[in-house]
C-alpha atoms as a PDB file:
ATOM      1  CA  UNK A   1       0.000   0.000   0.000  1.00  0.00           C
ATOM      2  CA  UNK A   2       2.817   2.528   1.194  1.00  0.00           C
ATOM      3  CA  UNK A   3       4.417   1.615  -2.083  1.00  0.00           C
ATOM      4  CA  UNK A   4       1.685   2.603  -3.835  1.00  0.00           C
ATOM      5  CA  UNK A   5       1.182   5.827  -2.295  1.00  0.00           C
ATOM      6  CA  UNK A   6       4.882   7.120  -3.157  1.00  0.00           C
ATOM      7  CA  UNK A   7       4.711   5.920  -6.888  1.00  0.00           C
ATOM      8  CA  UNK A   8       1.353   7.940  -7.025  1.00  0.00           C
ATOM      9  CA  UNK A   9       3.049  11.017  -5.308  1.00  0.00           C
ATOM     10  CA  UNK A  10       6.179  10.657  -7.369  1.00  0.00           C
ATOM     11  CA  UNK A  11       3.713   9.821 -10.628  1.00  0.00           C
ATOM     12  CA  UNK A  12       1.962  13.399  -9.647  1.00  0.00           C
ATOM     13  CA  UNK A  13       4.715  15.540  -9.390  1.00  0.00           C
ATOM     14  CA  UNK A  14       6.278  14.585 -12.724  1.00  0.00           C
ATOM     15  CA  UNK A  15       3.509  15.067 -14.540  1.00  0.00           C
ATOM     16  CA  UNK A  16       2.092  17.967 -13.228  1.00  0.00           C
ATOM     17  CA  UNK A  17       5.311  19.646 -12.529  1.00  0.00           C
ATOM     18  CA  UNK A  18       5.593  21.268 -15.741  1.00  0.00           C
ATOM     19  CA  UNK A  19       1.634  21.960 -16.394  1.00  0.00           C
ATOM     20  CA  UNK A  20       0.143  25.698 -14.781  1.00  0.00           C
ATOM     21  CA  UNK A  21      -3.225  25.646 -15.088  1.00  0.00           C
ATOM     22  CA  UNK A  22      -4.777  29.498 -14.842  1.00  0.00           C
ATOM     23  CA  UNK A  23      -8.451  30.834 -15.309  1.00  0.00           C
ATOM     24  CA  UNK A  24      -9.870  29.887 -18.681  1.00  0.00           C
ATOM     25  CA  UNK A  25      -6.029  28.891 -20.237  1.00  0.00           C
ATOM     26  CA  UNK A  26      -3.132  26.251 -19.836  1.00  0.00           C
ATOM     27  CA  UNK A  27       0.337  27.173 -19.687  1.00  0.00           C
ATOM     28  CA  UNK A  28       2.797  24.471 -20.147  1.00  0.00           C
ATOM     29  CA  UNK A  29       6.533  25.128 -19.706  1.00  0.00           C
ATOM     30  CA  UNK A  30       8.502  22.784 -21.953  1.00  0.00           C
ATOM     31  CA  UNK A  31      11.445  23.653 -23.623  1.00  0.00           C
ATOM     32  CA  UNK A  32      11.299  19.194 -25.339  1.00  0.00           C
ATOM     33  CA  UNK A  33       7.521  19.981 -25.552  1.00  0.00           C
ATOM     34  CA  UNK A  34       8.072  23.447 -27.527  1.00  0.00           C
ATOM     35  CA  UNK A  35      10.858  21.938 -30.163  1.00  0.00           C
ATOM     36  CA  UNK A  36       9.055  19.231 -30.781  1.00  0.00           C
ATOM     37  CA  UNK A  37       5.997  21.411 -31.689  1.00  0.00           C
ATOM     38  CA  UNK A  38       8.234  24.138 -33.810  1.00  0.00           C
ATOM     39  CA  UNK A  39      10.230  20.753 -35.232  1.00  0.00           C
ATOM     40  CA  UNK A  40       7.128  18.878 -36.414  1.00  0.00           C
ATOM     41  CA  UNK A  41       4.968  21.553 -37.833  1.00  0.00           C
ATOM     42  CA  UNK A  42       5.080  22.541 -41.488  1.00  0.00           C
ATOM     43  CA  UNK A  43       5.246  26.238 -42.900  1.00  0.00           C
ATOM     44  CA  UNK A  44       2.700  24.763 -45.611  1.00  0.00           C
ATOM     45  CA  UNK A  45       1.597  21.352 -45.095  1.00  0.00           C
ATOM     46  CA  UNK A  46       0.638  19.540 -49.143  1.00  0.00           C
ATOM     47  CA  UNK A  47      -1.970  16.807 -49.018  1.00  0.00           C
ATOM     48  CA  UNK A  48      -3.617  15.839 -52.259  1.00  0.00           C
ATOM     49  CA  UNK A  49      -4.581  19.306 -53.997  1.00  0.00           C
ATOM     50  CA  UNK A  50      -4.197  20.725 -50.857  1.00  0.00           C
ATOM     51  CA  UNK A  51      -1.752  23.616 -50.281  1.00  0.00           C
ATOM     52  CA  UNK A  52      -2.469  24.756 -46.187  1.00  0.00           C
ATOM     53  CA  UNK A  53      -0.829  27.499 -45.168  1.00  0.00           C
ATOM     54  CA  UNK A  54      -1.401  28.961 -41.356  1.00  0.00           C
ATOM     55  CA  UNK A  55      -2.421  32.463 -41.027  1.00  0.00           C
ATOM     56  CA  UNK A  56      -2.605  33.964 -37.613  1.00  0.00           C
ATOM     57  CA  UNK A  57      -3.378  37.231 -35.817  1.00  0.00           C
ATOM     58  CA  UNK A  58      -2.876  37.983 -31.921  1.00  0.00           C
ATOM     59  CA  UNK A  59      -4.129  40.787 -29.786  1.00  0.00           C
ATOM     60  CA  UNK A  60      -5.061  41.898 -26.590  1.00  0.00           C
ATOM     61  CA  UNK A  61      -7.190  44.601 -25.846  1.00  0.00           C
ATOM     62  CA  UNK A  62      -5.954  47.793 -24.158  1.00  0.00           C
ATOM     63  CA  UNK A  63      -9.324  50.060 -25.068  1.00  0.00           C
ATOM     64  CA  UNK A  64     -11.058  51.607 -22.169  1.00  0.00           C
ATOM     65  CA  UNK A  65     -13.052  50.081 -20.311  1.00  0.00           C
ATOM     66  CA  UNK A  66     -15.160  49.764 -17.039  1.00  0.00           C
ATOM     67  CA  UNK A  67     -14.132  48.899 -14.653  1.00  0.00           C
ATOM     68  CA  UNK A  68     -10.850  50.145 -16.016  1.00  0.00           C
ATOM     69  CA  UNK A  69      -8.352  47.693 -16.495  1.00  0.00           C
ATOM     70  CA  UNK A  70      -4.940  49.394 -17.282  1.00  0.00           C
ATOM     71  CA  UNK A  71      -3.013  45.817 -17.679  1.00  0.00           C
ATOM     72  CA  UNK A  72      -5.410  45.240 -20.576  1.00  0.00           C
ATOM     73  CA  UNK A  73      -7.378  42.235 -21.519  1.00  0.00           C
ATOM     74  CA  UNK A  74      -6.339  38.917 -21.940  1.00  0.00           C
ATOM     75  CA  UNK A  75      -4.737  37.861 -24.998  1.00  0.00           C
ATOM     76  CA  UNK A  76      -7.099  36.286 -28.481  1.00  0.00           C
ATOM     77  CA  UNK A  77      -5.922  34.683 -31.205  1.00  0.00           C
ATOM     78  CA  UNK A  78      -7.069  34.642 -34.593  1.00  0.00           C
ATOM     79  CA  UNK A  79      -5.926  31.630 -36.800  1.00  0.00           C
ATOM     80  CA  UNK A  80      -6.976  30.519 -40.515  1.00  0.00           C
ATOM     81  CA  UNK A  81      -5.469  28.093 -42.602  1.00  0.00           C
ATOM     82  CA  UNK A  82      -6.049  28.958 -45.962  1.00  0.00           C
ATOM     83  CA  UNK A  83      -5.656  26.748 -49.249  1.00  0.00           C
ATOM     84  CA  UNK A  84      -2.910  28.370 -51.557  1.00  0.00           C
ATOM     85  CA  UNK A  85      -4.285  26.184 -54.468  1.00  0.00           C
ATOM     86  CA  UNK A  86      -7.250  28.148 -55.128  1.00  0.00           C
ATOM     87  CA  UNK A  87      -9.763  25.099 -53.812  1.00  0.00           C
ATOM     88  CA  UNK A  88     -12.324  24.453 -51.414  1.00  0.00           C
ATOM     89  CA  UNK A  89     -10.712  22.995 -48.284  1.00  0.00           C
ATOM     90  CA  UNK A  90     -12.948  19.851 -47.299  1.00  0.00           C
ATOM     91  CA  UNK A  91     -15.595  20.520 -44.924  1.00  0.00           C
ATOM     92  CA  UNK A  92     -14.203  17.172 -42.642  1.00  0.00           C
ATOM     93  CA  UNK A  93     -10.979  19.651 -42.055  1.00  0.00           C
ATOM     94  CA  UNK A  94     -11.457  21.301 -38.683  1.00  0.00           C
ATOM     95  CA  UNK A  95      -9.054  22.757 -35.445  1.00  0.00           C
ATOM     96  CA  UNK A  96      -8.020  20.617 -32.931  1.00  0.00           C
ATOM     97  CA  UNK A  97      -5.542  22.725 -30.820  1.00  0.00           C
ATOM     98  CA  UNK A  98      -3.669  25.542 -30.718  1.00  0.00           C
ATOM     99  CA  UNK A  99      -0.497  26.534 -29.219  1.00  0.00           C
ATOM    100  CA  UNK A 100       0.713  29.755 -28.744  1.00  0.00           C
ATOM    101  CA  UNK A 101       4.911  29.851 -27.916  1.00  0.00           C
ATOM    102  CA  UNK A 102       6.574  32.522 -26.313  1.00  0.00           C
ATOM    103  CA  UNK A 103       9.762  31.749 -24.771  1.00  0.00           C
ATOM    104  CA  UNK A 104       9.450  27.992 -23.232  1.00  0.00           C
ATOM    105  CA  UNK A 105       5.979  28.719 -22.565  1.00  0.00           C
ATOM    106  CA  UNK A 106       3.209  27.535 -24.269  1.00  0.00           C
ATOM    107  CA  UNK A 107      -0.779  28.457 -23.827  1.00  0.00           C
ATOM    108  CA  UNK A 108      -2.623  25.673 -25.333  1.00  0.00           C
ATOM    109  CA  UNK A 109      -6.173  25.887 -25.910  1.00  0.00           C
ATOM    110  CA  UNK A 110      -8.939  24.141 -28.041  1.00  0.00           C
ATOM    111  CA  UNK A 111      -9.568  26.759 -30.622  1.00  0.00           C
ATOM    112  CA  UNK A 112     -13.619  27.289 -31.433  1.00  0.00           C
ATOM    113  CA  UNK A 113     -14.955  27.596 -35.133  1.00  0.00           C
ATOM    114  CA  UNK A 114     -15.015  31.447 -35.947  1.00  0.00           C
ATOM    115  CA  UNK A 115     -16.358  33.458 -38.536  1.00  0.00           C
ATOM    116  CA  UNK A 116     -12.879  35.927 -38.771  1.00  0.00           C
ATOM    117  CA  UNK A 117     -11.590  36.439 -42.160  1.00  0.00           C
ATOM    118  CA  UNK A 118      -7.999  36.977 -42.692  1.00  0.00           C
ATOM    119  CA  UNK A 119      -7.879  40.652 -45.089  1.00  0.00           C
ATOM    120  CA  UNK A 120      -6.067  38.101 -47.497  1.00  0.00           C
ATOM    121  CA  UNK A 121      -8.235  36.043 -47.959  1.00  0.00           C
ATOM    122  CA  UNK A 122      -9.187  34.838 -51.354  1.00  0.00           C
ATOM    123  CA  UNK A 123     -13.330  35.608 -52.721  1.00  0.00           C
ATOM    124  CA  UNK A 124     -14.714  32.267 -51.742  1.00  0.00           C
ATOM    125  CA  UNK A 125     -15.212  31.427 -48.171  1.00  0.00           C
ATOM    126  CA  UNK A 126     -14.425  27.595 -48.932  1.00  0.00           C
ATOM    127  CA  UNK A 127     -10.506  28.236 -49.791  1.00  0.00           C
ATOM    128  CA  UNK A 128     -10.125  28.954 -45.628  1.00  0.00           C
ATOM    129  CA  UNK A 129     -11.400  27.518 -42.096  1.00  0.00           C
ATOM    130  CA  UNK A 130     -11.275  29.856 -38.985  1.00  0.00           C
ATOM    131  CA  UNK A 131     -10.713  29.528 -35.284  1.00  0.00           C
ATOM    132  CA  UNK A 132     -10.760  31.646 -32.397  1.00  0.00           C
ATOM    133  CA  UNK A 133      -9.572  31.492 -29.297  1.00  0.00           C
ATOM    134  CA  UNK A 134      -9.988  34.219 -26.493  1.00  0.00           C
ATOM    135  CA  UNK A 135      -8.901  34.569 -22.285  1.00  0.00           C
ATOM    136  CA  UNK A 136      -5.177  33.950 -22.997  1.00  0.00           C
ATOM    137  CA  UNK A 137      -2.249  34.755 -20.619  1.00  0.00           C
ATOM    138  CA  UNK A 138      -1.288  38.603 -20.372  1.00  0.00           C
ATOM    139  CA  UNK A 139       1.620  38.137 -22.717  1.00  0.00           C
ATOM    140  CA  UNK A 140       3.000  41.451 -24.565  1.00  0.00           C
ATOM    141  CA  UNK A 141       1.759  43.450 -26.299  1.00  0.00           C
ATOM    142  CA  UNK A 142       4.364  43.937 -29.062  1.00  0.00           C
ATOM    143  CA  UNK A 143       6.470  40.995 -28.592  1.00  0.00           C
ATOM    144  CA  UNK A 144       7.018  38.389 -31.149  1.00  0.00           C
ATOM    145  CA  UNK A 145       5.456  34.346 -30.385  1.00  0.00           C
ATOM    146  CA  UNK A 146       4.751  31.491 -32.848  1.00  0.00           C
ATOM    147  CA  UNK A 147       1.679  29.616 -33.590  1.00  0.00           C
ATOM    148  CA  UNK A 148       1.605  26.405 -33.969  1.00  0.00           C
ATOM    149  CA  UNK A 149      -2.202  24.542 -34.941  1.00  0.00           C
ATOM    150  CA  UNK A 150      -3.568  21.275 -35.287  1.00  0.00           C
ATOM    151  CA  UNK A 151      -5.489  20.490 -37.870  1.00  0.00           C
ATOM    152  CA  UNK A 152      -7.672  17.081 -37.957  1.00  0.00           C
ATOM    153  CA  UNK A 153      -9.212  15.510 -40.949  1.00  0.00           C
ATOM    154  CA  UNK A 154     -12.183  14.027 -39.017  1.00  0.00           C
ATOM    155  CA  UNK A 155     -12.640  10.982 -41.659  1.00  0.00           C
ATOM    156  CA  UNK A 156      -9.308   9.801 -41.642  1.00  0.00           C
ATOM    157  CA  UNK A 157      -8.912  10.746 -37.941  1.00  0.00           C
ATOM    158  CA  UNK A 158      -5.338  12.053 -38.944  1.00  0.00           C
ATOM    159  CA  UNK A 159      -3.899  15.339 -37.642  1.00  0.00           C
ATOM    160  CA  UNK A 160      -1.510  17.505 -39.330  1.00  0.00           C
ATOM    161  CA  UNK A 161       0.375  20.604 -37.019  1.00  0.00           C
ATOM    162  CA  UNK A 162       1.283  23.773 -39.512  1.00  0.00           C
ATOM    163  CA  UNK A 163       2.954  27.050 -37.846  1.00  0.00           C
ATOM    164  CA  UNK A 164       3.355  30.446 -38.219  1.00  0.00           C
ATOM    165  CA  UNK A 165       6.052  31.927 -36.391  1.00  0.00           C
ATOM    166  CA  UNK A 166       7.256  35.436 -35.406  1.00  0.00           C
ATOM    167  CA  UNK A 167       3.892  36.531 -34.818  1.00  0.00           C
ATOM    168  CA  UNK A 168       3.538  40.109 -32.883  1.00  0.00           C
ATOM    169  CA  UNK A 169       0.773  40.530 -30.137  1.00  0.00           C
ATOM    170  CA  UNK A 170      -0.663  43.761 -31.201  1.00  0.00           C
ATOM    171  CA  UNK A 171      -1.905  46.191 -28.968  1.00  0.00           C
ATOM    172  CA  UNK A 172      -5.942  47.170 -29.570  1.00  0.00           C
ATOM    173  CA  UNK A 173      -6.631  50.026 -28.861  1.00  0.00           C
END
């Protein structure tokens, strides 16, 4: 039984150990977790007549507001992949996760469809899909983080991680 008891302690503290968990976001501090990320995500990831190519927009809010709040809000993140081969993207295509890298840090969060359309973006909604994902740490603004997504094809239940890097949290005014 004592036995046990210390593998579960000892089973605890290594896997929580490098895990933060904050209101409404996860933080994970990783430096094996980050370069494995950055390593194994494409710029532009080719399947078929495919051509997916991660575009990505961060902000946090620093408008007034009430109650005032002079740290700002918390950081949001805009993401659409976007087929460079002028073709609708499959509708079984969707976002799994998302993982926003500054430093060794890394907020993961489980991006939700959105409706946000990159100024790029090509005449037909079918060449993109969108995600949102708001209540981020208080990173920045004005510093530069990459993006890293993960994209599943929900037929073939396969997932494919594309990234956009040197992204700068703006500051909304």
């Amino acid at each position: 039984m004592c036995k046990w008891f210390i593998m579960l302690i000892c089973f605890s503290n290594v896997a929580f150990s490098c895990k933060k968990e904050q209101v409404g976001y996860t933080i994970i501090n990783n430096d094996l977790y980050k370069d494995s990320l950055l390593n194994n995500a494409a710029d532009t990831v080719f399947l078929d007549s495919l051509k997916l190519f991660l575009f990505g927009q961060l902000a946090r809010n620093f408008s007034p507001s009430e109650p005032p709040d002079p740290n700002g809000g918390p950081l949001s993140s805009y993401m659409s992949v976007i087929n460079l081969n002028n073709s609708a993207i499959p509708k079984n295509f969707k976002f799994n996760k998302q993982f926003v890298i500054n430093g060794s840090q890394i907020w993961v969060s489980s991006p939700s469809p959105s409706s946000y359309r990159p100024y790029h973006a090509f005449q037909s909604p079918n060449y993109f899909i969108s995600a949102a994902s708001f209540n981020g740490p208080d990173w920045g603004p004005n510093i530069l983080v990459d993006l890293v997504a993960e994209i599943k094809d929900t037929i073939s239940n396969k997932s494919y991680l594309i990234k956009a890097v040197n992204l700068n949290i703006q500051e909304v005014q």
